[in-house]
Protein backbone atom coordinates (compact mmCIF):
# COMPACT_ATOMS: atom_id res chain seq x y z
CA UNK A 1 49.34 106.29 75.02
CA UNK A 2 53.03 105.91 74.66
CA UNK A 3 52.68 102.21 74.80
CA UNK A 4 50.12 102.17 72.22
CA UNK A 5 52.40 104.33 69.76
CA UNK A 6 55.35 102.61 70.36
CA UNK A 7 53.53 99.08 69.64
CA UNK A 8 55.21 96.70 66.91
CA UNK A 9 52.11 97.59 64.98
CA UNK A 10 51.30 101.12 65.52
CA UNK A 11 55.46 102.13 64.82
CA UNK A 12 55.49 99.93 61.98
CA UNK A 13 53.04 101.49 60.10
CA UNK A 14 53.90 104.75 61.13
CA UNK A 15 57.19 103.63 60.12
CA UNK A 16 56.34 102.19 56.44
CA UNK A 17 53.92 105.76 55.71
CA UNK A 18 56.75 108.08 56.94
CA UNK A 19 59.77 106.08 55.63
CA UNK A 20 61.40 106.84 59.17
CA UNK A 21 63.47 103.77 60.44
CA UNK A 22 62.47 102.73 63.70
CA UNK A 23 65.61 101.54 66.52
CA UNK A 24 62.59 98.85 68.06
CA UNK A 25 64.42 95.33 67.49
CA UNK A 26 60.88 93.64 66.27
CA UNK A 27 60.78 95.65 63.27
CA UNK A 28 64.36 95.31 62.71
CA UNK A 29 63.83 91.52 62.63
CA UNK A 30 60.63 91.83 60.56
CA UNK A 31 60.98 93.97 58.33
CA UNK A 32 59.05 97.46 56.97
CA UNK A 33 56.32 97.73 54.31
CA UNK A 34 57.93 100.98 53.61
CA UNK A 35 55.51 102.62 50.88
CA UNK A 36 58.72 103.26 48.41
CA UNK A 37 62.69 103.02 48.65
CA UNK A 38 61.49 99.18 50.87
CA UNK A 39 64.69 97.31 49.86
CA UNK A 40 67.50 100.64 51.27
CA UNK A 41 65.47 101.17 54.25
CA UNK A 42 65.18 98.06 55.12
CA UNK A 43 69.12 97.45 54.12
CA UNK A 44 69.70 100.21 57.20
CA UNK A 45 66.97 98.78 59.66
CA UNK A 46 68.29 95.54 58.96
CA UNK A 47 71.40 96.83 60.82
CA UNK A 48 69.67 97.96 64.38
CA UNK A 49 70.63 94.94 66.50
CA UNK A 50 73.52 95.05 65.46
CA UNK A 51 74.26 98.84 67.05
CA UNK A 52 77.00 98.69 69.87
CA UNK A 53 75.20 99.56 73.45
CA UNK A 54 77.80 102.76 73.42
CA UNK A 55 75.55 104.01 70.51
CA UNK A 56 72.48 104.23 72.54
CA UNK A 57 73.84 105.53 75.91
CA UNK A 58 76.06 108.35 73.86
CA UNK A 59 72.42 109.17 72.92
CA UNK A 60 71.61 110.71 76.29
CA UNK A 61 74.89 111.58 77.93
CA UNK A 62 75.65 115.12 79.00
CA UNK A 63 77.89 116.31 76.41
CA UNK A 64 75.90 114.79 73.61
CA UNK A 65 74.52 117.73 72.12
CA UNK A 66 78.15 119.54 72.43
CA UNK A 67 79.29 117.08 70.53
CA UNK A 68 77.14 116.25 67.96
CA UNK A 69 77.23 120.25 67.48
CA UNK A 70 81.14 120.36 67.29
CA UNK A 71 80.98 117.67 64.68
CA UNK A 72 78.61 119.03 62.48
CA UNK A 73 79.96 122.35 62.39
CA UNK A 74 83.36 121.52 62.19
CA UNK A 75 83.16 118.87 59.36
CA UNK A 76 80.97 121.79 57.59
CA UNK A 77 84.08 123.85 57.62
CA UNK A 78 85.90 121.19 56.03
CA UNK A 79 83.56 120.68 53.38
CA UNK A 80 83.67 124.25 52.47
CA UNK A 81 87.24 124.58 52.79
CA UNK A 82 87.44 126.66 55.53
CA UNK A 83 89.51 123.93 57.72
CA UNK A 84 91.73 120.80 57.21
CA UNK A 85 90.02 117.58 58.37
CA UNK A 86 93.16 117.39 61.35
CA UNK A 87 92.16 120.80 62.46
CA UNK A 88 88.25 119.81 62.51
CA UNK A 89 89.57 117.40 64.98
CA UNK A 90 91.29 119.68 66.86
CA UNK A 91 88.31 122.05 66.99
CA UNK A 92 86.02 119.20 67.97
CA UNK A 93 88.22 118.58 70.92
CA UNK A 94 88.46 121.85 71.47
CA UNK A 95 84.91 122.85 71.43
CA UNK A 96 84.03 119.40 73.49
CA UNK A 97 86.59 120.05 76.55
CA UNK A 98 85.44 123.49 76.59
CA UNK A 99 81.19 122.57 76.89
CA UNK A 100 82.78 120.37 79.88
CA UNK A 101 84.52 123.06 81.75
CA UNK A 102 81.16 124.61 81.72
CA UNK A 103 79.35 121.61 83.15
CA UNK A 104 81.89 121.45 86.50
């Protein structure tokens, strides 16, 4: 089953009905029939091969959820004022060491 849905064909038109842009390297060569908005999507799916192999492994390290958590709640606080964009960082850093010391 998984092979079936993650077939060229299959994720591709899943892809073009759901406008969701796929990371398989066929369709990023290809192209989308994306049902509206083809020419942006296909702009950012266009750029797939080129990801760095860091941006797919940071995808299932350990601390990749305590990251991406410290980032997006830190960078909220700086949107609503609540913190400088230097003190996000130090929060981020912060928040990251401390999910570590958990982990050991």
């Amino acid at each position: 089953v998984m092979d079936y849905l993650a077939s060229q064909e299959v994720l591709g038109e899943f892809s073009a009905q759901t406008l969701f842009i796929p990371g398989h390297i066929g369709l990023a060569e290809a192209g989308v029939d994306f049902v509206s908005n083809a020419d942006a999507l296909n702009m950012f799916l266009a750029e797939i091969p080129k990801l760095m192999p860091e941006a797919y492994a940071l995808q299932y390290h350990p601390f990749t959820f305590p990251l991406n958590t410290a980032i997006r709640d830190r960078v909220t606080q700086v949107i609503v004022g609540e913190l400088t964009l230097d003190e996000a960082v130090e929060r981020i850093q912060e928040d990251v060491d401390t999910a570590m010391m958990a982990e050991e």
